[in-house]
C-alpha atoms as a PDB file:
ATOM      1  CA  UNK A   1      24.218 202.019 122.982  1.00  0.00           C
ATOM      2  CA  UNK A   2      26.260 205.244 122.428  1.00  0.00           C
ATOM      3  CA  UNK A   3      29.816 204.887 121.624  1.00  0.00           C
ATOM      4  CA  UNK A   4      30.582 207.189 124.405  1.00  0.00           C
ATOM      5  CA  UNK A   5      29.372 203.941 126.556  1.00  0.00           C
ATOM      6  CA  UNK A   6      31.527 201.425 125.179  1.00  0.00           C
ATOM      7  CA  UNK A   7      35.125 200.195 126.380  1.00  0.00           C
ATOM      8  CA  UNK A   8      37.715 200.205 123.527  1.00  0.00           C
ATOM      9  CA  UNK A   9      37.703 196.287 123.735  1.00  0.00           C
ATOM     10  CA  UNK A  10      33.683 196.616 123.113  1.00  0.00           C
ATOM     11  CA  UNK A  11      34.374 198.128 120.257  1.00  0.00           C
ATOM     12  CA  UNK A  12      36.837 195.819 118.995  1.00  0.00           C
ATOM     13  CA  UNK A  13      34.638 192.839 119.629  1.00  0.00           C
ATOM     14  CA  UNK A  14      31.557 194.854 117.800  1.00  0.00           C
ATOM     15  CA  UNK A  15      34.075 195.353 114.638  1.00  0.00           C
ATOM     16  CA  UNK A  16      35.999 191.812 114.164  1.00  0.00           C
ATOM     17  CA  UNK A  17      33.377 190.409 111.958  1.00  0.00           C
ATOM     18  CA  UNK A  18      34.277 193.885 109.468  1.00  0.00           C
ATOM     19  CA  UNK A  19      38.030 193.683 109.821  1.00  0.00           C
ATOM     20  CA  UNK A  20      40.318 192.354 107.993  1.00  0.00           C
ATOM     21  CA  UNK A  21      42.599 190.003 108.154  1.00  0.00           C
ATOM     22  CA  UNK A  22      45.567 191.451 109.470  1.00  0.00           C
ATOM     23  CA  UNK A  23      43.359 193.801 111.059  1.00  0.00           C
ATOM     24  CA  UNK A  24      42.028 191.094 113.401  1.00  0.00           C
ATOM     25  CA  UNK A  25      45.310 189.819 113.852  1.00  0.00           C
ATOM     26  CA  UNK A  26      46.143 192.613 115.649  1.00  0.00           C
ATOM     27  CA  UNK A  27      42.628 193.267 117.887  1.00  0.00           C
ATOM     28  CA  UNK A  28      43.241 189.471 119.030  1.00  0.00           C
ATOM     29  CA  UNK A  29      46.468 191.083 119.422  1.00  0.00           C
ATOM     30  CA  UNK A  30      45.317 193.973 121.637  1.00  0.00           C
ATOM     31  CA  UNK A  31      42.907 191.663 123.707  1.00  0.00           C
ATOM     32  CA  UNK A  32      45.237 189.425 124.692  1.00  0.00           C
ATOM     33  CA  UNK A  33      47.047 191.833 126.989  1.00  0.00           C
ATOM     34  CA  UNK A  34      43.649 194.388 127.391  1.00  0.00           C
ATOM     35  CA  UNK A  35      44.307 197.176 127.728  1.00  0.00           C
ATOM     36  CA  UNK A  36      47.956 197.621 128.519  1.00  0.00           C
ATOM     37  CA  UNK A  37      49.045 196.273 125.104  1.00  0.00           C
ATOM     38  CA  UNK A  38      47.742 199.382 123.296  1.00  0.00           C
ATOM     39  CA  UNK A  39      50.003 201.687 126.136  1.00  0.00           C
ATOM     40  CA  UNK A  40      53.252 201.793 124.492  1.00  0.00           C
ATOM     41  CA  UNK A  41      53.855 203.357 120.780  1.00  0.00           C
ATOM     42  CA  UNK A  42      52.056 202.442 117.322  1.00  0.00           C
ATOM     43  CA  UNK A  43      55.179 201.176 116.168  1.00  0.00           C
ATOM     44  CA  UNK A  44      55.729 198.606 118.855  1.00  0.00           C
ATOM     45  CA  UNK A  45      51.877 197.222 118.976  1.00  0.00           C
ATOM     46  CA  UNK A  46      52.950 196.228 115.183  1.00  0.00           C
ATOM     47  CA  UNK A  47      55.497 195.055 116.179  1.00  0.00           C
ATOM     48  CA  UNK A  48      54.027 192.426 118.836  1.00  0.00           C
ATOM     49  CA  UNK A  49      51.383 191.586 116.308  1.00  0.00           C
ATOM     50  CA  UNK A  50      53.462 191.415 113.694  1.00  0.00           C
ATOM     51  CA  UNK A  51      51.344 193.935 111.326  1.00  0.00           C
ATOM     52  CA  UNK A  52      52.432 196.863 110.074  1.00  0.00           C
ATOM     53  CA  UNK A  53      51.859 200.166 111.034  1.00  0.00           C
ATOM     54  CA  UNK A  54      49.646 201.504 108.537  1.00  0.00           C
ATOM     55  CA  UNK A  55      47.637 198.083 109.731  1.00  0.00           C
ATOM     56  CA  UNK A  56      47.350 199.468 113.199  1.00  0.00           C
ATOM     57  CA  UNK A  57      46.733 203.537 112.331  1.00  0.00           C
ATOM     58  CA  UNK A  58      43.212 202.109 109.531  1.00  0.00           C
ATOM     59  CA  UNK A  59      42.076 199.463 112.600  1.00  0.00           C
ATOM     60  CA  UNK A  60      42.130 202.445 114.975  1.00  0.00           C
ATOM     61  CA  UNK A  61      40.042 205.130 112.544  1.00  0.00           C
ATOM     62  CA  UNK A  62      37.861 201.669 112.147  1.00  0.00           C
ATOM     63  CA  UNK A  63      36.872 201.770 115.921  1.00  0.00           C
ATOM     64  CA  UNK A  64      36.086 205.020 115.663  1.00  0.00           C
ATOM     65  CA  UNK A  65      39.125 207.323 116.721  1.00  0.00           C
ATOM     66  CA  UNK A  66      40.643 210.228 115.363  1.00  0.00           C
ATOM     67  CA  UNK A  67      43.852 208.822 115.092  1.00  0.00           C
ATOM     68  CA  UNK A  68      46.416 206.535 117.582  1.00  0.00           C
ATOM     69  CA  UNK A  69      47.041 209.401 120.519  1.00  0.00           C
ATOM     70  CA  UNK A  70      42.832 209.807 121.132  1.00  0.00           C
ATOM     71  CA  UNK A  71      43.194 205.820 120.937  1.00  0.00           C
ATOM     72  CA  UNK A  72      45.861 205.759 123.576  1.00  0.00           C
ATOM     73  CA  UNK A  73      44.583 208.182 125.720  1.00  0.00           C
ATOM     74  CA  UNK A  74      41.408 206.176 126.049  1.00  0.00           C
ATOM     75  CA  UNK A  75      43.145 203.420 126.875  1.00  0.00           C
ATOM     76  CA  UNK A  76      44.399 205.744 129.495  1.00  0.00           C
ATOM     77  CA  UNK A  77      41.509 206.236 131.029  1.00  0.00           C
ATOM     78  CA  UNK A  78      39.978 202.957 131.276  1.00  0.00           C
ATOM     79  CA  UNK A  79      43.222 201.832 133.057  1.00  0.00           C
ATOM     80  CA  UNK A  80      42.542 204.446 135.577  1.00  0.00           C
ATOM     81  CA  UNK A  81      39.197 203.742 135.942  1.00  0.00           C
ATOM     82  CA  UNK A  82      40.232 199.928 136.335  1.00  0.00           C
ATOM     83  CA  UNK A  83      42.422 200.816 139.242  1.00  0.00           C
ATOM     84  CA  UNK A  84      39.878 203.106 141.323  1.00  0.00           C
ATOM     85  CA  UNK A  85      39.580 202.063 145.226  1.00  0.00           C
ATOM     86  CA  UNK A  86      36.756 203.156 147.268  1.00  0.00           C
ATOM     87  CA  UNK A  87      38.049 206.628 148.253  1.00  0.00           C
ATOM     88  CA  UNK A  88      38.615 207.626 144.875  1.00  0.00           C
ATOM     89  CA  UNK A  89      35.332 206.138 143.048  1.00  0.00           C
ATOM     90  CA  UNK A  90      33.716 208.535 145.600  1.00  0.00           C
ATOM     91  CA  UNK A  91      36.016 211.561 144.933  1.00  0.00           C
ATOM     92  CA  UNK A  92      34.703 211.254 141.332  1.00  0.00           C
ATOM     93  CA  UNK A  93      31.454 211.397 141.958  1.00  0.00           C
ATOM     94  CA  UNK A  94      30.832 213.383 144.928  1.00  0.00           C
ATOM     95  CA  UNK A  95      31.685 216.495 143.111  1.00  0.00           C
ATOM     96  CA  UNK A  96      28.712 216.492 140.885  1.00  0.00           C
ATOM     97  CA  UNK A  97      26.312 214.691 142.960  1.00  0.00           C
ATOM     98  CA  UNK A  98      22.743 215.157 141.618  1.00  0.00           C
ATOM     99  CA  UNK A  99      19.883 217.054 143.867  1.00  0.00           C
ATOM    100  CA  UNK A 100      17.692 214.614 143.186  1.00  0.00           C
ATOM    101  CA  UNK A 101      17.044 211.563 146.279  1.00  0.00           C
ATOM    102  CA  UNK A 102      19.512 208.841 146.364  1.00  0.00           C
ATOM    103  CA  UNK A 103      17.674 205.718 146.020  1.00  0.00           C
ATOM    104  CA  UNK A 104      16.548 207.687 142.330  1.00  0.00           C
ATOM    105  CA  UNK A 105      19.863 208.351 141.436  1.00  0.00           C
ATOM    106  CA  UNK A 106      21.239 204.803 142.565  1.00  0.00           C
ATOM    107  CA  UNK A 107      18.087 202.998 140.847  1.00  0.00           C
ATOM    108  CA  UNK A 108      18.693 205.371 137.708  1.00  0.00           C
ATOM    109  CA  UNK A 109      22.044 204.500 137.638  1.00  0.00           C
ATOM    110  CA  UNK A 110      21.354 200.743 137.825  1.00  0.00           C
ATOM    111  CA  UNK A 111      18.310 200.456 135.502  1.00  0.00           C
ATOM    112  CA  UNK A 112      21.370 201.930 132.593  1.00  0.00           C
ATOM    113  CA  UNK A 113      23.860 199.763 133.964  1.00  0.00           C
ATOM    114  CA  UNK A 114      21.569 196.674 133.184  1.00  0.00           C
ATOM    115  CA  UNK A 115      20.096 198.269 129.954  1.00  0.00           C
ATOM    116  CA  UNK A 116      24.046 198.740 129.064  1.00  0.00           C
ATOM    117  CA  UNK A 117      24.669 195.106 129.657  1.00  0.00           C
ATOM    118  CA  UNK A 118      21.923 193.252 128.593  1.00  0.00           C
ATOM    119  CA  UNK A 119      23.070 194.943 125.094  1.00  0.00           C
ATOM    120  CA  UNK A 120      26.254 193.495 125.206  1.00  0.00           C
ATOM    121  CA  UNK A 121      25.321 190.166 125.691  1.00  0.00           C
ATOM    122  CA  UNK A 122      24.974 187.493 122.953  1.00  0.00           C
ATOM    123  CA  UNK A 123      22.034 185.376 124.114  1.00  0.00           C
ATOM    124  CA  UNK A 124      23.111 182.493 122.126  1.00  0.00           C
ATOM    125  CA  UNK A 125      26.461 182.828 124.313  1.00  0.00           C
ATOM    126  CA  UNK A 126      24.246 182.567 127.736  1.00  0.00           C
ATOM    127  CA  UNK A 127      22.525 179.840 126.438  1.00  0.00           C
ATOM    128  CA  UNK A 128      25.979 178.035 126.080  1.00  0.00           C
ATOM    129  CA  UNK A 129      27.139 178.944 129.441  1.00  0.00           C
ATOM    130  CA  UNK A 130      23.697 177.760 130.783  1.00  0.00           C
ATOM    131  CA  UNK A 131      24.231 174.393 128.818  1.00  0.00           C
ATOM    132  CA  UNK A 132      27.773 173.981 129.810  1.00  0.00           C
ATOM    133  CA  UNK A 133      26.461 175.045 133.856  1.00  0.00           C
ATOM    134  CA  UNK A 134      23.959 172.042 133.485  1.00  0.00           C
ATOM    135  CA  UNK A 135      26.151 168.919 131.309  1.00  0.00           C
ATOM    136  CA  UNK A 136      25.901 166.448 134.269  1.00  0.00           C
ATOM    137  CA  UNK A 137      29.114 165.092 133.102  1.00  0.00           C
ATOM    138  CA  UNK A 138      31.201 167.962 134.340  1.00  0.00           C
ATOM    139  CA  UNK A 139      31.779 168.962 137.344  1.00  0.00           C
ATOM    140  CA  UNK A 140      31.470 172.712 138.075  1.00  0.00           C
ATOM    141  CA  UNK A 141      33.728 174.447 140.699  1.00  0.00           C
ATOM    142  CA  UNK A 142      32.585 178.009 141.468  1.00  0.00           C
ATOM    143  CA  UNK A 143      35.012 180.586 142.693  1.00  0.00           C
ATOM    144  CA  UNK A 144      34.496 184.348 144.161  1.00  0.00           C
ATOM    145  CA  UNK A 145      36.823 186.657 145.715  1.00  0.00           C
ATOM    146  CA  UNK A 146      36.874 189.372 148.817  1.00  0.00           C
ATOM    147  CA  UNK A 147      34.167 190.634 148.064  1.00  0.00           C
ATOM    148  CA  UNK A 148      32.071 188.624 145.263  1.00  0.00           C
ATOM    149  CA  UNK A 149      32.748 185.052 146.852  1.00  0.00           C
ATOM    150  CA  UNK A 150      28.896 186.352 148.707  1.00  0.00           C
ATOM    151  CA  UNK A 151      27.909 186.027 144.435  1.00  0.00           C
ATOM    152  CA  UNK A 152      29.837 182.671 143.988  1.00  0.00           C
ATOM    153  CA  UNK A 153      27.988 181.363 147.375  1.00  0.00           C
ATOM    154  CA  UNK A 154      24.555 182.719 146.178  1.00  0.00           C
ATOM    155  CA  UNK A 155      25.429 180.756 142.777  1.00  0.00           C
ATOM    156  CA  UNK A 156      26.179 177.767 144.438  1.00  0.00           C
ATOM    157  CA  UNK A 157      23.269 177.253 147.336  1.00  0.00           C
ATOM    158  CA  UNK A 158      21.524 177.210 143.962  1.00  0.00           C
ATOM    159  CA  UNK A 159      23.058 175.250 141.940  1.00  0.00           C
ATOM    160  CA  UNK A 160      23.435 172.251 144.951  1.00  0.00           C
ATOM    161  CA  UNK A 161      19.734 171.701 144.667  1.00  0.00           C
ATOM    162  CA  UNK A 162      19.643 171.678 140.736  1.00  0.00           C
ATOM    163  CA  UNK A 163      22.477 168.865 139.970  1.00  0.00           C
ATOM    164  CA  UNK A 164      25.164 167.153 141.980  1.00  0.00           C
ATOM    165  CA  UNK A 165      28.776 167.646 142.145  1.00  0.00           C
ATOM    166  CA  UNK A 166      29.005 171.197 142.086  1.00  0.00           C
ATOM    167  CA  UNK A 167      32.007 172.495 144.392  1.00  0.00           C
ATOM    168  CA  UNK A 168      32.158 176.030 145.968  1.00  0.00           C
ATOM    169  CA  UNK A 169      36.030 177.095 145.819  1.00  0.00           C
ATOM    170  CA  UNK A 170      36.613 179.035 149.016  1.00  0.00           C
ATOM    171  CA  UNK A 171      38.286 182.297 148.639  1.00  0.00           C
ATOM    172  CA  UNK A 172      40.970 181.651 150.789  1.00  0.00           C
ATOM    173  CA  UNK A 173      44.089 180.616 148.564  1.00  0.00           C
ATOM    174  CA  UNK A 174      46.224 178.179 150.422  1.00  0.00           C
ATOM    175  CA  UNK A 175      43.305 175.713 150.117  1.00  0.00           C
ATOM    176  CA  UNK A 176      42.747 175.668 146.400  1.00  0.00           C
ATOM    177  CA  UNK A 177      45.709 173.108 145.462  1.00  0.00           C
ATOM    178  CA  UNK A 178      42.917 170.831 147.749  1.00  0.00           C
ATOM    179  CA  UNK A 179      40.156 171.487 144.976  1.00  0.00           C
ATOM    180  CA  UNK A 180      42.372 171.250 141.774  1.00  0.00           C
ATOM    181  CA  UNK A 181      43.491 167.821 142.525  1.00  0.00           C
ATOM    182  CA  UNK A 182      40.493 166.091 141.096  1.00  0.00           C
ATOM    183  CA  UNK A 183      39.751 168.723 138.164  1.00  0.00           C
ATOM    184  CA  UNK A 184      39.800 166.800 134.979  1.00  0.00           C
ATOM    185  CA  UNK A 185      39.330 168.016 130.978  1.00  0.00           C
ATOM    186  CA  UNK A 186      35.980 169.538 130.551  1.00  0.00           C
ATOM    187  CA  UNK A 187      35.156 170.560 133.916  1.00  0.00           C
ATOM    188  CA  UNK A 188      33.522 173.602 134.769  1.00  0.00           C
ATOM    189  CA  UNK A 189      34.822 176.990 136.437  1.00  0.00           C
ATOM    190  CA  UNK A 190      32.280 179.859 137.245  1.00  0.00           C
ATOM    191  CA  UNK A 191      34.958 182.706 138.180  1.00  0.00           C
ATOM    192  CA  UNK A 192      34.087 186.218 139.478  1.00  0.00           C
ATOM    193  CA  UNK A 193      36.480 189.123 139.139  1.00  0.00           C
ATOM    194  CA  UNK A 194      35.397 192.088 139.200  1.00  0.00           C
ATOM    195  CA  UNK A 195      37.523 195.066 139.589  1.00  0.00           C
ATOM    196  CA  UNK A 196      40.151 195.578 141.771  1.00  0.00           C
ATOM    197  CA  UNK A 197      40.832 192.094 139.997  1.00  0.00           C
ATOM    198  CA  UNK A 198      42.382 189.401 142.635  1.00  0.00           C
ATOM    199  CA  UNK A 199      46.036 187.991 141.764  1.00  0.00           C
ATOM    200  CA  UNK A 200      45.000 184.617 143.181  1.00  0.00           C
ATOM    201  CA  UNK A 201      41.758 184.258 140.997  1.00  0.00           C
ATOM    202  CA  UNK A 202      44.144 184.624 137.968  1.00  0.00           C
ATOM    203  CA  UNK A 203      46.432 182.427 139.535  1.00  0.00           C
ATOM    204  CA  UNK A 204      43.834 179.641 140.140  1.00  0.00           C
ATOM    205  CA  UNK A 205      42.472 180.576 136.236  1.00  0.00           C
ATOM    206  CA  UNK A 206      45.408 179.564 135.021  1.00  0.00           C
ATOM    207  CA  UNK A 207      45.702 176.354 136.814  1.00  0.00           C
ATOM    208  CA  UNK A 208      41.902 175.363 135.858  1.00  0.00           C
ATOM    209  CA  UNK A 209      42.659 176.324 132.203  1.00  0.00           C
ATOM    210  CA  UNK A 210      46.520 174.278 132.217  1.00  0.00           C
ATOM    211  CA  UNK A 211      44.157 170.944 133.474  1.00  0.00           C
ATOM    212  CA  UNK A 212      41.470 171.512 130.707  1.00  0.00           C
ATOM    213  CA  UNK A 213      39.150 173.127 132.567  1.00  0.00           C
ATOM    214  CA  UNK A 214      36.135 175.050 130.570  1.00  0.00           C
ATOM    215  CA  UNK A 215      35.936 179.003 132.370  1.00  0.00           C
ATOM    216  CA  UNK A 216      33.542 181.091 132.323  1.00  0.00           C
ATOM    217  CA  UNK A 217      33.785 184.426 133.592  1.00  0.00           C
ATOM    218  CA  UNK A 218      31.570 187.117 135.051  1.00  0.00           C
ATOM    219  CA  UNK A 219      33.592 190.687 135.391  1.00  0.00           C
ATOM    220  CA  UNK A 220      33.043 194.133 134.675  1.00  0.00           C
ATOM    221  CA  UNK A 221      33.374 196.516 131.415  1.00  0.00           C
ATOM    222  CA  UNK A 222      36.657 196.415 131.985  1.00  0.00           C
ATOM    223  CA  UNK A 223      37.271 192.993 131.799  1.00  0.00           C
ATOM    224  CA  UNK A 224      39.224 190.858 134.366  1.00  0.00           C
ATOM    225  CA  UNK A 225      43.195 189.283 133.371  1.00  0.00           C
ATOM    226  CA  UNK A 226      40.991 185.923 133.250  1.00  0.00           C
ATOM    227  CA  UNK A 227      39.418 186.972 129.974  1.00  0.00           C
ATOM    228  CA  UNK A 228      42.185 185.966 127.960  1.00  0.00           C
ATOM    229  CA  UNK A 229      41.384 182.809 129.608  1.00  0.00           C
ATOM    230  CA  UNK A 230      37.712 182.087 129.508  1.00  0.00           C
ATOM    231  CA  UNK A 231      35.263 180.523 126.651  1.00  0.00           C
ATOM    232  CA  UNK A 232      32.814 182.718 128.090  1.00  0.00           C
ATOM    233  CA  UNK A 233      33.001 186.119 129.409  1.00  0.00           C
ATOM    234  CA  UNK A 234      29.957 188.068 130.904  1.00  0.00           C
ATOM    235  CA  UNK A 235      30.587 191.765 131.436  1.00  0.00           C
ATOM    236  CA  UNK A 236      28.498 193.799 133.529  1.00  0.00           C
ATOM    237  CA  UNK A 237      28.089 197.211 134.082  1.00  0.00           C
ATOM    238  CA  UNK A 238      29.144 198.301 137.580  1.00  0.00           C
ATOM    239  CA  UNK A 239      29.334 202.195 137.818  1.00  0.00           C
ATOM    240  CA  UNK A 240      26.969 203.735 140.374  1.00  0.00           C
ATOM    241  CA  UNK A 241      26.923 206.656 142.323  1.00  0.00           C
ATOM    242  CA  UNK A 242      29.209 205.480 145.206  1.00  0.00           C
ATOM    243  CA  UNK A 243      32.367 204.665 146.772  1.00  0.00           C
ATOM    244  CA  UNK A 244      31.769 201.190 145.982  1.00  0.00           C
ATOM    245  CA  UNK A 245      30.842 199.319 142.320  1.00  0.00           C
ATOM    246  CA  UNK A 246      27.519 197.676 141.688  1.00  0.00           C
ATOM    247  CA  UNK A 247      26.835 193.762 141.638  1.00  0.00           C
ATOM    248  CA  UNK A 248      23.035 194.240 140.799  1.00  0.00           C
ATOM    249  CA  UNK A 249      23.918 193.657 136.557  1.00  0.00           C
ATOM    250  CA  UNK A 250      26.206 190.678 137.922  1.00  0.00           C
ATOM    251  CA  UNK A 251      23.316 189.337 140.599  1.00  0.00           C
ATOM    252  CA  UNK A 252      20.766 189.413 137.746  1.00  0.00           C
ATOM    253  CA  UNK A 253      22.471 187.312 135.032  1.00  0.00           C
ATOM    254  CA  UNK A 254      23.331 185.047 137.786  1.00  0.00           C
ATOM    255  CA  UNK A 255      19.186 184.625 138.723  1.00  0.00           C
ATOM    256  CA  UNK A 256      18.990 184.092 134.830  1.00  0.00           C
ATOM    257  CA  UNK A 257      21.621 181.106 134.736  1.00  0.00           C
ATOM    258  CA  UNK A 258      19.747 179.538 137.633  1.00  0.00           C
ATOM    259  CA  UNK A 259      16.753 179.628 136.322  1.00  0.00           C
ATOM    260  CA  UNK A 260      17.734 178.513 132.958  1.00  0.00           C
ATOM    261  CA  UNK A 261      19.934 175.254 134.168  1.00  0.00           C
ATOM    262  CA  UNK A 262      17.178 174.588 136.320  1.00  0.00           C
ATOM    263  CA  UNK A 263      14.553 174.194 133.240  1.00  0.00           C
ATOM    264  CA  UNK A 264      17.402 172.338 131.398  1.00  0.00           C
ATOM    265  CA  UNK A 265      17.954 169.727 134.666  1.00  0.00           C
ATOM    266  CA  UNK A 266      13.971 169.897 135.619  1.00  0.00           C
ATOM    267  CA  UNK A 267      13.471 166.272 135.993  1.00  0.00           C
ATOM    268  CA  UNK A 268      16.275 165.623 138.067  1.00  0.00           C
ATOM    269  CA  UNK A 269      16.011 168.919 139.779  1.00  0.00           C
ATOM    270  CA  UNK A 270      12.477 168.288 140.820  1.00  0.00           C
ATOM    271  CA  UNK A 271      13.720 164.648 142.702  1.00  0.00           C
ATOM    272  CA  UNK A 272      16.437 166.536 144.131  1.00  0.00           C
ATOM    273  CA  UNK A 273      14.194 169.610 145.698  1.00  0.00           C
ATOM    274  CA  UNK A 274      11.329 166.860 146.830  1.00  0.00           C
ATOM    275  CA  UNK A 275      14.274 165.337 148.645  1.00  0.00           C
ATOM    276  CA  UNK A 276      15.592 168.643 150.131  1.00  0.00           C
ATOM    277  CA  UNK A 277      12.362 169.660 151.083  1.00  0.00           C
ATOM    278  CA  UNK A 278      11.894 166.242 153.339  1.00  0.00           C
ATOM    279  CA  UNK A 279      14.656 166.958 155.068  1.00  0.00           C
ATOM    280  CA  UNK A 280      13.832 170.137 156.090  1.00  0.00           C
ATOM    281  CA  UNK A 281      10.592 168.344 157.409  1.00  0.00           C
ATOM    282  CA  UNK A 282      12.731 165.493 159.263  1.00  0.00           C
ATOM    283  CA  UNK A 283      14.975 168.606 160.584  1.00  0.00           C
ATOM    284  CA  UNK A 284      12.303 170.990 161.343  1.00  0.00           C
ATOM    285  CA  UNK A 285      14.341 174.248 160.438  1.00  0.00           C
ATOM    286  CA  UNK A 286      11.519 175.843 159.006  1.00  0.00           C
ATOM    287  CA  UNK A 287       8.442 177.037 160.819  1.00  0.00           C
ATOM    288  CA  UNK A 288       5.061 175.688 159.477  1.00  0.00           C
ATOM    289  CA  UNK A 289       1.689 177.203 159.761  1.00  0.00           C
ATOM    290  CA  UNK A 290      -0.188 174.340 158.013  1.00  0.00           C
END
């Protein structure tokens, strides 16, 4: 991947391991508040991670910028693009909208939205988040918003039929104080947030999190407020040529978890479909041909 397709906090993440100490003092520093901590001026981002400034002008030639103002202006520009609403995701890019057919240009723009993502992802990290999806001591809670609580459902219908005591969070917020009574230490979340990121999923995040909740988190290059939160953070690609963003990156690491916490739970997964599938018969809501 080109470093003209990574986020300033993918770059950060790609360079802790070569930083140094102060030096990661301060990305930690930077992601805690991504990206509006790296607004204001050099001197002040020292200041509120206690490093000097010297510490903050070798970090930033270490990601790969010219100096602090290309840095900044970056940052600039990924806040934008974190704000977008429909109207104006189209307005960008209706302008230069290619000759070719649409479904080519969507599927084009999809195929390097996944190709962008699956390079960003740590498979050891997915096989965590699968592990910690299928520990049938934990309950998992599962939590979308306007528009990706159809992702949280999809998730869920899923994950009913592989283990018990999974709980689908409805989106609606004067209901969750219902769900977070019985959340104990080690539970579960599953949280989507993808751009324009939802006050009330952070809200609920935090709550989780305060009870000793484990998050994890699926969002967008961007990354949601929960991030600062979550012990696992997936972030897809979402760009496509349209007034709205793409969940196909987000749909297909989903259909990955589910099929890898349903290999991990197999044996009680199998008892659990067998007995689904019998009362299906008993209710006759399929059709049969045999």
């Amino acid at each position: 991947m080109s470093n003209s397709d990574l986020t300033i906090s993918d770059r950060i993440q790609r360079k802790l391991d070569e930083l140094t100490r102060a030096e990661r003092q301060l990305a930690h520093s930077i992601l805690e508040n991504y990206p509006a901590s790296g607004l204001g001026p050099l001197t002040a981002l020292a200041k509120g991670a206690n490093v000097s400034a010297p510490t903050v002008a070798r970090m930033v030639q270490k990601l790969g910028y010219k100096g602090y103002p290309e840095f900044q202006a970056e940052l600039r520009e990924e806040l934008k693009a974190k704000a977008k609403n429909p109207i104006a995701k189209h307005d960008a890019w209706a302008v230069g909208a290619p000759s070719g057919h649409m479904l080519n240009c969507f599927t084009d723009a999809v195929i390097e939205n996944i190709r962008q993502t699956l390079g960003q992802i740590d498979p050891d990290q997915f096989d965590t988040a699968c592990e910690m999806v299928a520990e049938p001591r934990s309950r998992i809670y599962i939590v979308g918003g306007r528009i990706t609580h159809t992702l949280a459902e999809y998730l869920f219908l899923h994950m009913q039929v592989i283990r018990p005591e999974v709980v689908h969070i409805q989106s609606t917020s004067n209901g969750w104080p219902h769900y977070l009574l019985d959340v104990k230490e080690g539970d579960v979340f599953v949280i989507f947030d993808l751009r324009r990121y939802e006050n009330n999923t952070l809200k609920l995040a935090e709550m989780a999190h305060k009870k000793g909740a484990k998050l994890i988190l699926f969002t967008d290059q961007w990354r949601s407020p929960v991030n600062r939160l979550s012990d696992i953070t997936f972030s897809g690609r979402i760009v496509v040529p349209s007034a709205w963003d793409s969940n196909v990156t987000s749909l297909l690491l989903i259909e990955s978890m589910i099929s890898t916490v349903q290999n991990l739970c197999w044996g009680d997964t199998k008892d659990r479909a067998e007995a689904l599938e019998d009362m299906f018969d008993q209710t006759m809501l399929f059709r049969k041909f045999t």
